[in-house]
PDB file of N, CA and C in Angstrom:
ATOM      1  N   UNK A   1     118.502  84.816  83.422  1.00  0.00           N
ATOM      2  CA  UNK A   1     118.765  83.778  82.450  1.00  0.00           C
ATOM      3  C   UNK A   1     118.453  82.403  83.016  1.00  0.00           C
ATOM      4  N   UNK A   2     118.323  82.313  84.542  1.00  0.00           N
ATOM      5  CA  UNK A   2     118.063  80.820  84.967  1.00  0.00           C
ATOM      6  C   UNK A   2     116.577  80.306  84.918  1.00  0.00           C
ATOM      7  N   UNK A   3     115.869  80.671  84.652  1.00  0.00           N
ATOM      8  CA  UNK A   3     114.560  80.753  84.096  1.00  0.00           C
ATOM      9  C   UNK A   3     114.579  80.365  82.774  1.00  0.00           C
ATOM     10  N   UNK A   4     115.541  80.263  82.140  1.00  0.00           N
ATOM     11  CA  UNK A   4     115.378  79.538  80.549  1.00  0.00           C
ATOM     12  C   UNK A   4     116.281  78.559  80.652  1.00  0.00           C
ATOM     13  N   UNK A   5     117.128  78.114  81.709  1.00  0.00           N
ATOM     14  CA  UNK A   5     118.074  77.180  81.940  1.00  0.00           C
ATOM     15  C   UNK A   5     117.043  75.738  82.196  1.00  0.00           C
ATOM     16  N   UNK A   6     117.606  74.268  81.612  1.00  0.00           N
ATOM     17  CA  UNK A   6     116.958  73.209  82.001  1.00  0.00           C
ATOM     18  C   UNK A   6     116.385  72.848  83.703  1.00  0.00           C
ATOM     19  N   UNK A   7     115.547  72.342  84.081  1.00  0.00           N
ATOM     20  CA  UNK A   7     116.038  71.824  85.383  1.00  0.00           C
ATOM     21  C   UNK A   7     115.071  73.015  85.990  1.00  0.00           C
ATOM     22  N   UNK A   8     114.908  72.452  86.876  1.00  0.00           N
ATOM     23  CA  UNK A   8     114.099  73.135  88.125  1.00  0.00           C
ATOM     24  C   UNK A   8     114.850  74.547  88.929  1.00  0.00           C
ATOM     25  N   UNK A   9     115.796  74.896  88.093  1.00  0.00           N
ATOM     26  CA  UNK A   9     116.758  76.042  88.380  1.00  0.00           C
ATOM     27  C   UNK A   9     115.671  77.532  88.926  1.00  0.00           C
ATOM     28  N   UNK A  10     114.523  77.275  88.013  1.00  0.00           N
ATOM     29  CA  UNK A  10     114.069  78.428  88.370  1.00  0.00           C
ATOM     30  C   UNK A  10     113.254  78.408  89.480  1.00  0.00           C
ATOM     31  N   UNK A  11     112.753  77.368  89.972  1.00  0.00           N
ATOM     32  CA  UNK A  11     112.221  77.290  91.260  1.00  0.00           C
ATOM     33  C   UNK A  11     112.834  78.124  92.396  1.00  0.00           C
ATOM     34  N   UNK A  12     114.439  77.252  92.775  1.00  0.00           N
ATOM     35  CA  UNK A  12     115.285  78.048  93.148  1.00  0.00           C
ATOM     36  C   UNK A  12     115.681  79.625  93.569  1.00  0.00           C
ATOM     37  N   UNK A  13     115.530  79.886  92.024  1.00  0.00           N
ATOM     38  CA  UNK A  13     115.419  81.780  92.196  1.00  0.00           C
ATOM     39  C   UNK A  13     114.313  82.511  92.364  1.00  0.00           C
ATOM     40  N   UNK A  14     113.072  81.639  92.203  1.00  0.00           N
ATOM     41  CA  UNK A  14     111.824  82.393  93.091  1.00  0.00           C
ATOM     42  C   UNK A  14     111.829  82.477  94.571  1.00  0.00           C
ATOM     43  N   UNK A  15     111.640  81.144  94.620  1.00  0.00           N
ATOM     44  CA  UNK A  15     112.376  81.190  96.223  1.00  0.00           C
ATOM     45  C   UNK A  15     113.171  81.927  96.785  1.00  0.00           C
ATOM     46  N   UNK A  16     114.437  82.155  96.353  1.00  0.00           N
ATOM     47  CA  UNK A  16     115.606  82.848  97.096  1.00  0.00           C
ATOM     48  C   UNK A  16     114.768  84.373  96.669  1.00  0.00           C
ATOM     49  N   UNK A  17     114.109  85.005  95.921  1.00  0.00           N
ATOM     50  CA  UNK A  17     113.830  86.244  95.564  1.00  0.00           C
ATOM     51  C   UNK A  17     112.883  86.769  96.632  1.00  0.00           C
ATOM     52  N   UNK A  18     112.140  85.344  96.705  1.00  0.00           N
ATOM     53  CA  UNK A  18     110.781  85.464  98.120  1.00  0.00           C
ATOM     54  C   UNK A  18     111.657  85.822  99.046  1.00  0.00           C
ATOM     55  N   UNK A  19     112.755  84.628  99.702  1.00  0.00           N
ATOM     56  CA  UNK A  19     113.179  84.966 100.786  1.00  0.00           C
ATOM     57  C   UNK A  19     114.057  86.333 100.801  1.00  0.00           C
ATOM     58  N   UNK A  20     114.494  86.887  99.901  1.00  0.00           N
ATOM     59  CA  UNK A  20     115.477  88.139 100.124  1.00  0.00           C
ATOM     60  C   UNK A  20     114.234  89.169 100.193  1.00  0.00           C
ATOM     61  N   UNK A  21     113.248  89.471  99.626  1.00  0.00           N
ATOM     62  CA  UNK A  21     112.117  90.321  99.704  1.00  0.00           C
ATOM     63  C   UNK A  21     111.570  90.615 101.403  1.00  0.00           C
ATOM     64  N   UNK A  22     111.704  88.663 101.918  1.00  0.00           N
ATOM     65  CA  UNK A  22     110.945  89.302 103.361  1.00  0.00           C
ATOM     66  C   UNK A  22     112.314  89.678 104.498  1.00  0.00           C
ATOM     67  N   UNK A  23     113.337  89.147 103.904  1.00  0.00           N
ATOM     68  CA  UNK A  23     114.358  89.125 104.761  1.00  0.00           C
ATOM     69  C   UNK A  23     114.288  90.985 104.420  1.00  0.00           C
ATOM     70  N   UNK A  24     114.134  91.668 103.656  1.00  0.00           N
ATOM     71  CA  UNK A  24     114.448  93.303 103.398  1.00  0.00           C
ATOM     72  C   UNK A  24     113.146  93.883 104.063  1.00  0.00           C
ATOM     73  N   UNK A  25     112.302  93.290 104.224  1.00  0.00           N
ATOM     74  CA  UNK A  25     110.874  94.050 104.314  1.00  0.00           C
ATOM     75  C   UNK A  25     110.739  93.579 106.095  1.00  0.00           C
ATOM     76  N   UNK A  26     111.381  92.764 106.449  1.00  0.00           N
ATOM     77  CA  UNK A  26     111.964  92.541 107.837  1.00  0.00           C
ATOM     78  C   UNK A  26     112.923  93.625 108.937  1.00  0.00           C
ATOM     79  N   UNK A  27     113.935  93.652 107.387  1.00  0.00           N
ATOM     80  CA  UNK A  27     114.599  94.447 108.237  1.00  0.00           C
ATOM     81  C   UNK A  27     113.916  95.768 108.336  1.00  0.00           C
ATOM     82  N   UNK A  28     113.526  96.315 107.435  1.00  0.00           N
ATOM     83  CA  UNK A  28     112.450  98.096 107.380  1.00  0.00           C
ATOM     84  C   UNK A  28     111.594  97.968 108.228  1.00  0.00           C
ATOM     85  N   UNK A  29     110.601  97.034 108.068  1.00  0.00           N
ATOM     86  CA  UNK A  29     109.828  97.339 109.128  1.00  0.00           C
ATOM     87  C   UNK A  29     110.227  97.316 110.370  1.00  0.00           C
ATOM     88  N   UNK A  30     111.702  96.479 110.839  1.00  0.00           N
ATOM     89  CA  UNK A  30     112.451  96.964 112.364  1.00  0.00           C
ATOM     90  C   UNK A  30     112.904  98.591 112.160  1.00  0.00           C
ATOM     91  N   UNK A  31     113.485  99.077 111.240  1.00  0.00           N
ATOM     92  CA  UNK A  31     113.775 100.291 111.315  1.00  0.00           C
ATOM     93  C   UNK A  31     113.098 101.238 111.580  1.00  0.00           C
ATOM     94  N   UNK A  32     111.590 100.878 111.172  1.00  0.00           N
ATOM     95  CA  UNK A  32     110.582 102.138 110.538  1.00  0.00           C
ATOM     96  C   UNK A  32     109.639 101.913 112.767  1.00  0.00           C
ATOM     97  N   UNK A  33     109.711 100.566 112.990  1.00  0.00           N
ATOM     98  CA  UNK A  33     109.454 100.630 113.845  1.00  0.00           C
ATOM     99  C   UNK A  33     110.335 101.343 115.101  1.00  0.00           C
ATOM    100  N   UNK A  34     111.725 101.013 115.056  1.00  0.00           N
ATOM    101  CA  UNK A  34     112.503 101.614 116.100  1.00  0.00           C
ATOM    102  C   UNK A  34     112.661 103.429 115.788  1.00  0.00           C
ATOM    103  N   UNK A  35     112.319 103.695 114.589  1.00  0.00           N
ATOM    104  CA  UNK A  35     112.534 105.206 114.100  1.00  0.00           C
ATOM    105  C   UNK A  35     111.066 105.894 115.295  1.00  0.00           C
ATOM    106  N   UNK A  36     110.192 105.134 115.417  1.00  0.00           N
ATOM    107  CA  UNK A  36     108.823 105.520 115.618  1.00  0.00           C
ATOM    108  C   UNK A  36     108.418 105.517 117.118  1.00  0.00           C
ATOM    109  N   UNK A  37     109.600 104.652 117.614  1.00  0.00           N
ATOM    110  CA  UNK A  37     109.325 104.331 118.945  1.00  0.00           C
ATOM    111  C   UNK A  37     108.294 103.432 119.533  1.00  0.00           C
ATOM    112  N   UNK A  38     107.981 102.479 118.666  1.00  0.00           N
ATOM    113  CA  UNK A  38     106.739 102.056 118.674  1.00  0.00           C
ATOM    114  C   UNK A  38     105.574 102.492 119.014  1.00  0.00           C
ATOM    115  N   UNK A  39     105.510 103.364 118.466  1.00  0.00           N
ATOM    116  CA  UNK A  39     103.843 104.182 118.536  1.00  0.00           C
ATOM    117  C   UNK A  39     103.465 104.344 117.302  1.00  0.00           C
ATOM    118  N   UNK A  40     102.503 104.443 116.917  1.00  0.00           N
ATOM    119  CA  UNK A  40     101.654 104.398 115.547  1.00  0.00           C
ATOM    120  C   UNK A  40     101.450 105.809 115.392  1.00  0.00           C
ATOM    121  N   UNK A  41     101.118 105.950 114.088  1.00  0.00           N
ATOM    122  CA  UNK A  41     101.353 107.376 113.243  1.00  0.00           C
ATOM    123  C   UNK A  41      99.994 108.072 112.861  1.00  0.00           C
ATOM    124  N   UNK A  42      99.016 107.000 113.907  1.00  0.00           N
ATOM    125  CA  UNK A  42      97.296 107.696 113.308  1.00  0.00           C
ATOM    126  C   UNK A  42      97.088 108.372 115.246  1.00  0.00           C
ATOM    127  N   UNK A  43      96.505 108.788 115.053  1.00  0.00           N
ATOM    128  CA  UNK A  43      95.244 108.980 116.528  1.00  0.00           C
ATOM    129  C   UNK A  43      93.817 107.956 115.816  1.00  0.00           C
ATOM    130  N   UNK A  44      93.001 107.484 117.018  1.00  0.00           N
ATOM    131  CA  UNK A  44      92.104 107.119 117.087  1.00  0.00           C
ATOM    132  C   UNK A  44      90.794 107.792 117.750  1.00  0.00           C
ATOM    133  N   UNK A  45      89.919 108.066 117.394  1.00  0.00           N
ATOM    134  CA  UNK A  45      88.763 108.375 118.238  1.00  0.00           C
ATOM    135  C   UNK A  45      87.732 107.353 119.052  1.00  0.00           C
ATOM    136  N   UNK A  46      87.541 107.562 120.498  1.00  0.00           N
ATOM    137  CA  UNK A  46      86.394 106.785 120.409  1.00  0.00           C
ATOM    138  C   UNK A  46      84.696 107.388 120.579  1.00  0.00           C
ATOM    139  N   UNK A  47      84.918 108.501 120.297  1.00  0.00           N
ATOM    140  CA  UNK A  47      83.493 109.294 119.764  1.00  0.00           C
ATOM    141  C   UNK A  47      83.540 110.384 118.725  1.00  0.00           C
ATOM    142  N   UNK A  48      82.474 110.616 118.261  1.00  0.00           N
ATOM    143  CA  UNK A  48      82.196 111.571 117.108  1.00  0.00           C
ATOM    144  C   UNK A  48      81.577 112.927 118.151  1.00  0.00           C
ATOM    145  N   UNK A  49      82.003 113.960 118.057  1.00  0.00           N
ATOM    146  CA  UNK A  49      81.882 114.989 118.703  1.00  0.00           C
ATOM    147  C   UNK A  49      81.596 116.175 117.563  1.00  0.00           C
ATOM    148  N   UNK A  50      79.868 116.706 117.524  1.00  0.00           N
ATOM    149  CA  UNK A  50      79.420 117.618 116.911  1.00  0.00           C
ATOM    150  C   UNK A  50      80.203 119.034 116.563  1.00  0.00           C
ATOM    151  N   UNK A  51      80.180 119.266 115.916  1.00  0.00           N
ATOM    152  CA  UNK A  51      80.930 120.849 116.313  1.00  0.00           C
ATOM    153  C   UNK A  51      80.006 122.149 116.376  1.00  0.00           C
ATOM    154  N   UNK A  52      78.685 121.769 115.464  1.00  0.00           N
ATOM    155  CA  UNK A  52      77.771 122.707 115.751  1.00  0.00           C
ATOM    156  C   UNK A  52      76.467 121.785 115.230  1.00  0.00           C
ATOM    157  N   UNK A  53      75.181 122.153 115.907  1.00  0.00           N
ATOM    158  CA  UNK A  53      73.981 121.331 115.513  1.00  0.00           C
ATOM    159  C   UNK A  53      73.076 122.869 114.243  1.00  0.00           C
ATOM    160  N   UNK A  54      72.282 121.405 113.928  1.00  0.00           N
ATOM    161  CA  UNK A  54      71.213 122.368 112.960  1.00  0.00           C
ATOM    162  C   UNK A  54      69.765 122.105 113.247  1.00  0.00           C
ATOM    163  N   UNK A  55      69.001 123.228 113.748  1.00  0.00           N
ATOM    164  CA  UNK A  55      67.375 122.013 114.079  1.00  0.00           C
ATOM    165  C   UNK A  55      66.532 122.982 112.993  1.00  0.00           C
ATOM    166  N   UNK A  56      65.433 121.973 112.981  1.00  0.00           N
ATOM    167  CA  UNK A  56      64.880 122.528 111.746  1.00  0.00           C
ATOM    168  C   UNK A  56      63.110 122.599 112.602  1.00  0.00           C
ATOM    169  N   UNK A  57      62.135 123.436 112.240  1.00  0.00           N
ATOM    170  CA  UNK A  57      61.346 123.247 112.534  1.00  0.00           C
ATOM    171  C   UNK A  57      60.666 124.309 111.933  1.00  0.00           C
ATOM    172  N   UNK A  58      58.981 123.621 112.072  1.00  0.00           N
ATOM    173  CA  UNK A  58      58.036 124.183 110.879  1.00  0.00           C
ATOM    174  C   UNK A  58      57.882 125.451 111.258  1.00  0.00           C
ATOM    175  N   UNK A  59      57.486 126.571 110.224  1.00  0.00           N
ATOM    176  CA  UNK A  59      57.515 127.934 110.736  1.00  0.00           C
ATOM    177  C   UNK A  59      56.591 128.273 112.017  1.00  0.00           C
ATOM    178  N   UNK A  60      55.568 127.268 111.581  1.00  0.00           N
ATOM    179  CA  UNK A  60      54.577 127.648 112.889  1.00  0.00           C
ATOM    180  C   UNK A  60      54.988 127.645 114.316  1.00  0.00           C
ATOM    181  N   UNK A  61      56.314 126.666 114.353  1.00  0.00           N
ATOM    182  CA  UNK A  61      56.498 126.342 115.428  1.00  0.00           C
ATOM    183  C   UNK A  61      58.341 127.272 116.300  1.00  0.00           C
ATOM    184  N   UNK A  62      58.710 128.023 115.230  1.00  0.00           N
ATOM    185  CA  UNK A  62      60.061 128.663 115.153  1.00  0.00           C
ATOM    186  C   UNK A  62      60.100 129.874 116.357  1.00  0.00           C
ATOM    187  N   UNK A  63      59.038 130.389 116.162  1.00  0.00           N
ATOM    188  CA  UNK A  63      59.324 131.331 117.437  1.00  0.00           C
ATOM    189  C   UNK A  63      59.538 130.709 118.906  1.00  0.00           C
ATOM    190  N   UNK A  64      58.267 129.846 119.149  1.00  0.00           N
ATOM    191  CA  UNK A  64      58.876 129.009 120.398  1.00  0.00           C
ATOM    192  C   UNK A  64      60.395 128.247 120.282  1.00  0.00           C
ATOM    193  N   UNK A  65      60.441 127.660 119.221  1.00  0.00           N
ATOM    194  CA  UNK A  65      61.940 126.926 119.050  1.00  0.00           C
ATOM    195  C   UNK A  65      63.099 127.924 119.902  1.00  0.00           C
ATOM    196  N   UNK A  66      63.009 129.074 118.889  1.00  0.00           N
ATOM    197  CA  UNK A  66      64.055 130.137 119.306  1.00  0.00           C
ATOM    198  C   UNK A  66      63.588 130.887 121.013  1.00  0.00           C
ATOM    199  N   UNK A  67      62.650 130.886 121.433  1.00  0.00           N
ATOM    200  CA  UNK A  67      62.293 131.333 122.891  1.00  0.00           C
ATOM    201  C   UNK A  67      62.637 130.117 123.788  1.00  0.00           C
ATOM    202  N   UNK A  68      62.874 128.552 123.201  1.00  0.00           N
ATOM    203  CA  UNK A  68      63.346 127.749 124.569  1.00  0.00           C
ATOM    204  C   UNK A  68      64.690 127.671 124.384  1.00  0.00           C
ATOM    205  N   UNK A  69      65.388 127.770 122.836  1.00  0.00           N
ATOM    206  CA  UNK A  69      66.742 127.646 122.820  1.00  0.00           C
ATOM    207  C   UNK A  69      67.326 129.147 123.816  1.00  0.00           C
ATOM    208  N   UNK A  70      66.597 130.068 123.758  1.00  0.00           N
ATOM    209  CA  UNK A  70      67.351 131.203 124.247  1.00  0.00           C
ATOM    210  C   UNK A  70      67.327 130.947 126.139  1.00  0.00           C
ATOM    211  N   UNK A  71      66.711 130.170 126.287  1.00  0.00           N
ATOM    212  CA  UNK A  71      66.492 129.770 127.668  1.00  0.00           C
ATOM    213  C   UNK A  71      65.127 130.869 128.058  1.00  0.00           C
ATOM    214  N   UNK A  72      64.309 131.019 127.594  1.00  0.00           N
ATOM    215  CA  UNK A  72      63.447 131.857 127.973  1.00  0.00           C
ATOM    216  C   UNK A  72      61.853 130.948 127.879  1.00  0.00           C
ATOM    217  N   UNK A  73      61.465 130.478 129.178  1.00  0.00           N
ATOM    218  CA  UNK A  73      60.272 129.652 128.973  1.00  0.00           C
ATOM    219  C   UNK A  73      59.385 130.161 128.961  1.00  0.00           C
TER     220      UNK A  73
END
């Protein structure tokens, strides 16, 4: 209702709404941090590691492909 009241009243309750929002989002994020131990909840990589390759090559050339992959020179 202070939002339809005369007067700069509603300034006031934005404000105080801002500050109770970070004052709550202050306190959680201490909680969510001390719950966690401060360690983060992702892993990171610092390489991309294949899991299997694909080679492609013209038929003419497939039998040798498959005689050097087999280790056979």
């Amino acid at each position: 209702m202070g939002l339809f009241a005369d007067g700069p009243v509603w300034l006031g309750l934005i404000l105080g709404g801002i500050a109770i929002g970070a004052a709550w989002g202050a306190v959680i994020g201490l909680i969510s941090y001390a719950a966690t131990g401060g360690r983060r909840d992702f892993t990171s990589l610092t390489a991309i590691v294949a899991g299997r390759y694909d080679i492609v090559a013209d038929a003419q050339h497939a039998r040798r492909a498959r005689e050097l992959l087999a280790g056979g020179d």
